[in-house]
C-alpha atoms as a PDB file:
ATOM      1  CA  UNK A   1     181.125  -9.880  64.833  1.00  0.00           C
ATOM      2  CA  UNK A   2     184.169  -8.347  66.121  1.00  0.00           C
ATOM      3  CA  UNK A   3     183.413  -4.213  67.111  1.00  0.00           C
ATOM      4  CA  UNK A   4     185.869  -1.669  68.998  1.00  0.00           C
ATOM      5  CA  UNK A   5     185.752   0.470  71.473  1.00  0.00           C
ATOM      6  CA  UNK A   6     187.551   3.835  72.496  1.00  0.00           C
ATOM      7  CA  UNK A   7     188.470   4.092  75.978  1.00  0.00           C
ATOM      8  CA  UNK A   8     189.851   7.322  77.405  1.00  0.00           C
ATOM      9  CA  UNK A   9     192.138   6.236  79.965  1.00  0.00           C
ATOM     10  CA  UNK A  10     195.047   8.808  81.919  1.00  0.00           C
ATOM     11  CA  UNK A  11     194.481  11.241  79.371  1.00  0.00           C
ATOM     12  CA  UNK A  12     195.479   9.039  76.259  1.00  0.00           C
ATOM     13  CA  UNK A  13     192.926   7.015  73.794  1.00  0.00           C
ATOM     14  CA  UNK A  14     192.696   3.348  73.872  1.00  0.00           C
ATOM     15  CA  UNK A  15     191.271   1.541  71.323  1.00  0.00           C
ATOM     16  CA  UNK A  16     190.311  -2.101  72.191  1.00  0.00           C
ATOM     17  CA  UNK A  17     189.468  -4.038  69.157  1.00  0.00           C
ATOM     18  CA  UNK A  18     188.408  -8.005  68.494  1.00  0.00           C
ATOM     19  CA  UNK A  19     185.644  -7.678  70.941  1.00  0.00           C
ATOM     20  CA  UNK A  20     184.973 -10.898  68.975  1.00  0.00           C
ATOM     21  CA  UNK A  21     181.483 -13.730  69.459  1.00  0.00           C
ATOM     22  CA  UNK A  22     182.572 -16.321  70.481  1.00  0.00           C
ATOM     23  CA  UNK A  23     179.468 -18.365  69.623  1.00  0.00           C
ATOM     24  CA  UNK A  24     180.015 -21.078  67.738  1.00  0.00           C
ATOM     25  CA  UNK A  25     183.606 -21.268  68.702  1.00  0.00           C
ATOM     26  CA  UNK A  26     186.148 -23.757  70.274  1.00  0.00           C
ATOM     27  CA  UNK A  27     187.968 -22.384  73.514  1.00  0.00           C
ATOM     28  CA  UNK A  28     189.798 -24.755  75.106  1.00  0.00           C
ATOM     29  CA  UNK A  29     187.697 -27.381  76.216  1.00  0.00           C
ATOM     30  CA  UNK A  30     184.414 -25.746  75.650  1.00  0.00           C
ATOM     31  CA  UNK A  31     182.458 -25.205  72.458  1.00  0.00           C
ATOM     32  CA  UNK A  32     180.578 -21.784  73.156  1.00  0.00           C
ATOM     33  CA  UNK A  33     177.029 -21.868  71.915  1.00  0.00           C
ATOM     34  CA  UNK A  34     176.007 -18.488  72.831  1.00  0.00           C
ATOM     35  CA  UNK A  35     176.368 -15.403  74.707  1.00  0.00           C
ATOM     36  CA  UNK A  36     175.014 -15.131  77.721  1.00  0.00           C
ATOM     37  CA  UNK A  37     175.378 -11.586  78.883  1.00  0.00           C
ATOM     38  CA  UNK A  38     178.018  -9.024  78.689  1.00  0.00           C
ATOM     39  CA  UNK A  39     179.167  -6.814  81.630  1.00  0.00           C
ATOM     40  CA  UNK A  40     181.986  -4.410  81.866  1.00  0.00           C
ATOM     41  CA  UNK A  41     185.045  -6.114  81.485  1.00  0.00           C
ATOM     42  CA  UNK A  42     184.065  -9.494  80.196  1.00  0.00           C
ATOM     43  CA  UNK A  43     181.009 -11.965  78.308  1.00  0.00           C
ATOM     44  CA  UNK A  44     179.842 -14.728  79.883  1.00  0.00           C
ATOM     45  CA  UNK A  45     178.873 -17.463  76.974  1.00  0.00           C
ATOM     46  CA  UNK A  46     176.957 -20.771  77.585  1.00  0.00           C
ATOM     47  CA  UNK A  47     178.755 -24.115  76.469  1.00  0.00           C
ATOM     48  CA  UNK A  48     179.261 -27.567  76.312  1.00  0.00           C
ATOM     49  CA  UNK A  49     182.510 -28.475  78.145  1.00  0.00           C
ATOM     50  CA  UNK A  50     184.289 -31.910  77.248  1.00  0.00           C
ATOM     51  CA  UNK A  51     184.520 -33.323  80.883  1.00  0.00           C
ATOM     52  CA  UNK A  52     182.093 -31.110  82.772  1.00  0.00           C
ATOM     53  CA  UNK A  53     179.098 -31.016  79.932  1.00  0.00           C
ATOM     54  CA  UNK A  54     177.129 -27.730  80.051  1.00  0.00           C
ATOM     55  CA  UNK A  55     178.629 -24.827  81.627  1.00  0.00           C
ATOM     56  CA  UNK A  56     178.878 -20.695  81.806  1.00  0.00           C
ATOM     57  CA  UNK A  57     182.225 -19.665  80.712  1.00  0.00           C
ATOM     58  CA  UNK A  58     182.755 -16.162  81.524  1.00  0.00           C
ATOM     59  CA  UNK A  59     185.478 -14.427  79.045  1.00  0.00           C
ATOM     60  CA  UNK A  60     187.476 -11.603  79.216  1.00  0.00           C
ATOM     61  CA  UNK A  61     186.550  -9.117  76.752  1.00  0.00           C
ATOM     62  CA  UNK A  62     188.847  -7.553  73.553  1.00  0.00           C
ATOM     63  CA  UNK A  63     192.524  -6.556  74.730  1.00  0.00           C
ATOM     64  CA  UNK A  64     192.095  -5.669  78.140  1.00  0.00           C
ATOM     65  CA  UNK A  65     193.891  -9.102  78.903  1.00  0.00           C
ATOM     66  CA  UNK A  66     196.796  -6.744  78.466  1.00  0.00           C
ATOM     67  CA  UNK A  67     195.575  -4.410  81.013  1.00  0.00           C
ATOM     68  CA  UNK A  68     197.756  -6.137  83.798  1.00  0.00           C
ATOM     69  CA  UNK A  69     195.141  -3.762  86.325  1.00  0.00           C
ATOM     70  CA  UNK A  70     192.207  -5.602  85.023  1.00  0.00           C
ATOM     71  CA  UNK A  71     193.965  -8.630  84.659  1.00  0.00           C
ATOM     72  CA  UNK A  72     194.585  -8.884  87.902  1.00  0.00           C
ATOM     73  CA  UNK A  73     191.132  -8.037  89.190  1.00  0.00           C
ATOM     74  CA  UNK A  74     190.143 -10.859  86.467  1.00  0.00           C
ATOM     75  CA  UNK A  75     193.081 -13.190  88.506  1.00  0.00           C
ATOM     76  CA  UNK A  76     191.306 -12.052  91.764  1.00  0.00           C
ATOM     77  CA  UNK A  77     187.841 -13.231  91.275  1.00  0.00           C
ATOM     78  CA  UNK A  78     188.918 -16.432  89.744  1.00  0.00           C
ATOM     79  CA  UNK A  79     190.674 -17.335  93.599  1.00  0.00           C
ATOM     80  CA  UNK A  80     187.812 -15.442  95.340  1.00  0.00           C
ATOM     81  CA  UNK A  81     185.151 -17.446  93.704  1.00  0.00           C
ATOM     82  CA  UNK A  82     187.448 -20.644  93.832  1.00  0.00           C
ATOM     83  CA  UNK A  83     187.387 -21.071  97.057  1.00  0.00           C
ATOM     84  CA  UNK A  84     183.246 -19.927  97.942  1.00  0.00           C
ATOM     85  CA  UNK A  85     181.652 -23.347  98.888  1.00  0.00           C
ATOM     86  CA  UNK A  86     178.233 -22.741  99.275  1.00  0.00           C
ATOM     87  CA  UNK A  87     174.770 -24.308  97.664  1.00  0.00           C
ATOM     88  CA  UNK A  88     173.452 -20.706  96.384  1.00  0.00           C
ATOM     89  CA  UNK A  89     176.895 -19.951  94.748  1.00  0.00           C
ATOM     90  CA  UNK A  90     177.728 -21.020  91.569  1.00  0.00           C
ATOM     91  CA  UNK A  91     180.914 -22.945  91.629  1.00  0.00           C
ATOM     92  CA  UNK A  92     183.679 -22.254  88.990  1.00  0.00           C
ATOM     93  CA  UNK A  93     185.262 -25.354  87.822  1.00  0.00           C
ATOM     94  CA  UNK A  94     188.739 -24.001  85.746  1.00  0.00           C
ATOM     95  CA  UNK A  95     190.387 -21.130  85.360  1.00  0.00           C
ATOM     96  CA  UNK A  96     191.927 -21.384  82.115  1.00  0.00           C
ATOM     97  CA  UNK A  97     193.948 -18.817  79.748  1.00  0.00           C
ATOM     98  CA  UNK A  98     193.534 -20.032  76.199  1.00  0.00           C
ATOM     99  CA  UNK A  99     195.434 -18.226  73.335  1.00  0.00           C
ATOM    100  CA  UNK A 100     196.000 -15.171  76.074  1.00  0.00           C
ATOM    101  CA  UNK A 101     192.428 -14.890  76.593  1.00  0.00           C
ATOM    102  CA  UNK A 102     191.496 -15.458  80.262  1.00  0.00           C
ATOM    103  CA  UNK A 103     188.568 -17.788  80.885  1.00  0.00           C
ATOM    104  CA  UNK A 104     186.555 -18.737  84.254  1.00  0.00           C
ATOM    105  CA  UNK A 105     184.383 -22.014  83.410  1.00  0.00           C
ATOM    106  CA  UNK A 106     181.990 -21.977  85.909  1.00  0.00           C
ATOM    107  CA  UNK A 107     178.461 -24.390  86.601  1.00  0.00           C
ATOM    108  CA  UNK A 108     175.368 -23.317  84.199  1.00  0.00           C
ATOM    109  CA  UNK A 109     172.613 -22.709  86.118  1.00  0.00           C
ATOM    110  CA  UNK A 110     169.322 -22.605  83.586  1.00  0.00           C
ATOM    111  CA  UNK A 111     167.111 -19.625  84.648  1.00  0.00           C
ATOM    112  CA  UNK A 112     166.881 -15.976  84.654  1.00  0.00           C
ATOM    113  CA  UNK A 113     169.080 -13.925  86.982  1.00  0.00           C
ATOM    114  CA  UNK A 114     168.247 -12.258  89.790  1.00  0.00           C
ATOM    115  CA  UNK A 115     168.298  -8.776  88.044  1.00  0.00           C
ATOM    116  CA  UNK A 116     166.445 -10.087  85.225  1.00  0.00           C
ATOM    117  CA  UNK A 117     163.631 -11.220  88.057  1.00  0.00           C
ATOM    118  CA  UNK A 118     163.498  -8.144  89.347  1.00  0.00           C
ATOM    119  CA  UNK A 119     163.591  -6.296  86.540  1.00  0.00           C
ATOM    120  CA  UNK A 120     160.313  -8.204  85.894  1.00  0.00           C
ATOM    121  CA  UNK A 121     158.713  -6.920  88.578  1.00  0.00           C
ATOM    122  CA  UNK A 122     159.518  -3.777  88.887  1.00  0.00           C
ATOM    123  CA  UNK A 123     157.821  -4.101  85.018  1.00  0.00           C
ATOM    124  CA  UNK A 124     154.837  -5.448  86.129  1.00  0.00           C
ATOM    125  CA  UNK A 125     154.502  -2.827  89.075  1.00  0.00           C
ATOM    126  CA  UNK A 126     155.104  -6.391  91.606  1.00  0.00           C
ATOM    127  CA  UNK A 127     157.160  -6.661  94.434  1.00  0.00           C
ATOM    128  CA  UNK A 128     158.775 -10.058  95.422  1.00  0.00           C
ATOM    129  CA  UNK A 129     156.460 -12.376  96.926  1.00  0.00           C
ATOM    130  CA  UNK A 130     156.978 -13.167 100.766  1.00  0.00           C
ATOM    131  CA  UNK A 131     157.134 -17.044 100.401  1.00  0.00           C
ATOM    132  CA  UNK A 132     160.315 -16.220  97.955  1.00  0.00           C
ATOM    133  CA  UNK A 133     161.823 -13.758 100.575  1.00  0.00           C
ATOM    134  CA  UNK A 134     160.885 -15.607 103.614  1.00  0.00           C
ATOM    135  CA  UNK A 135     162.324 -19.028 101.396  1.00  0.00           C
ATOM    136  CA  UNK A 136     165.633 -16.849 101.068  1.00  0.00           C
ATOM    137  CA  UNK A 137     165.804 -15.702 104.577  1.00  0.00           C
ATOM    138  CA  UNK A 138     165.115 -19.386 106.100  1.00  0.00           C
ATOM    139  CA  UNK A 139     167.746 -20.995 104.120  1.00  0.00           C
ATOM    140  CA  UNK A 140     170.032 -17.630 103.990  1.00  0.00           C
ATOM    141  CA  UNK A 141     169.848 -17.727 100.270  1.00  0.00           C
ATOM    142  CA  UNK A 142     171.610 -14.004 100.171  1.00  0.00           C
ATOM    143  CA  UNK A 143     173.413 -14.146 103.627  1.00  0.00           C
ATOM    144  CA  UNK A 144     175.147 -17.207 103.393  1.00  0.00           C
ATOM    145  CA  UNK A 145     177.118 -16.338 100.352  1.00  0.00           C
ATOM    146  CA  UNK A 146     178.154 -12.313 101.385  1.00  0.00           C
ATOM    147  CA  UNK A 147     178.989 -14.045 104.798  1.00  0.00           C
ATOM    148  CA  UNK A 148     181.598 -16.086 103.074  1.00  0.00           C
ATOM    149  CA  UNK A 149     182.553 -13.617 100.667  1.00  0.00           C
ATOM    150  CA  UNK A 150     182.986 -10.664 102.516  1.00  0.00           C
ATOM    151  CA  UNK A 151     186.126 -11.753 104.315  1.00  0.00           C
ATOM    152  CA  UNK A 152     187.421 -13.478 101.115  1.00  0.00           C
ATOM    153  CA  UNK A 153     187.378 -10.795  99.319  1.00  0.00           C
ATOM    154  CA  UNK A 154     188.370  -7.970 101.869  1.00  0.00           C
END
């Protein structure tokens, strides 16, 4: 399925084109099975890697591997999240440009995110329960990883 886009951008149109699936697809080392999720500037796909076995690969979406701006900021979080060593933080494993398409392969972790927990709740009119809050706060689950981050990415 490949769509496009219009992006207004300084004043001047930019159409970004061959948004394309990946599923089902060969990218470097990974065969992508299926998308994951898709966020603002790029899809993150599950896979099977050939040395690593299942993983996330998160790629960057249609022609705004051109965009040196978001490029960069691409670039950026691949060394931010590179060097974050911490049990509640995925790990990446390669960052990889295939056929000028930039790819971070990162660990698979099998569950719903975060937002799609909440999301849940706030659904069902719940609020977290306390064991899972108090669980996070005992082991720093959230603070741990902004700790480290925050000065990375500063």
């Amino acid at each position: 399925m490949v769509r496009s886009i219009i992006l207004v951008r300084d004043s001047f149109w930019v159409i970004i084109a061959g948004m394309a699936d990946w599923a089902g697809k060969t990218l470097g080392k990974v065969h992508i099975v299926k998308l994951v999720a898709r966020g603002g500037m790029a899809e993150v796909y599950r896979g099977n890697h050939e040395t690593f076995g299942q993983v996330a690969i998160k790629v960057m979406r249609g022609l705004l591997e051109t965009d040196s701006e978001h490029l960069n900021r691409f670039r950026r979080e691949a060394e931010v999240v590179a060097d974050l060593k911490h049990p509640n933080i995925v790990q990446m494993l390669e960052y990889v440009v295939v056929d000028e398409t930039p790819c971070l392969v990162m660990e698979f972790v099998q569950g719903p995110s975060l937002a799609a927990y909440m999301k849940h709740l706030h659904e069902q009119k719940q609020r977290m329960p306390i064991g899972v809050v108090a669980t996070l706060h005992a082991r720093q689950g959230l603070r741990g990883p902004l700790v480290l981050a925050v000065p990375l990415g500063g």
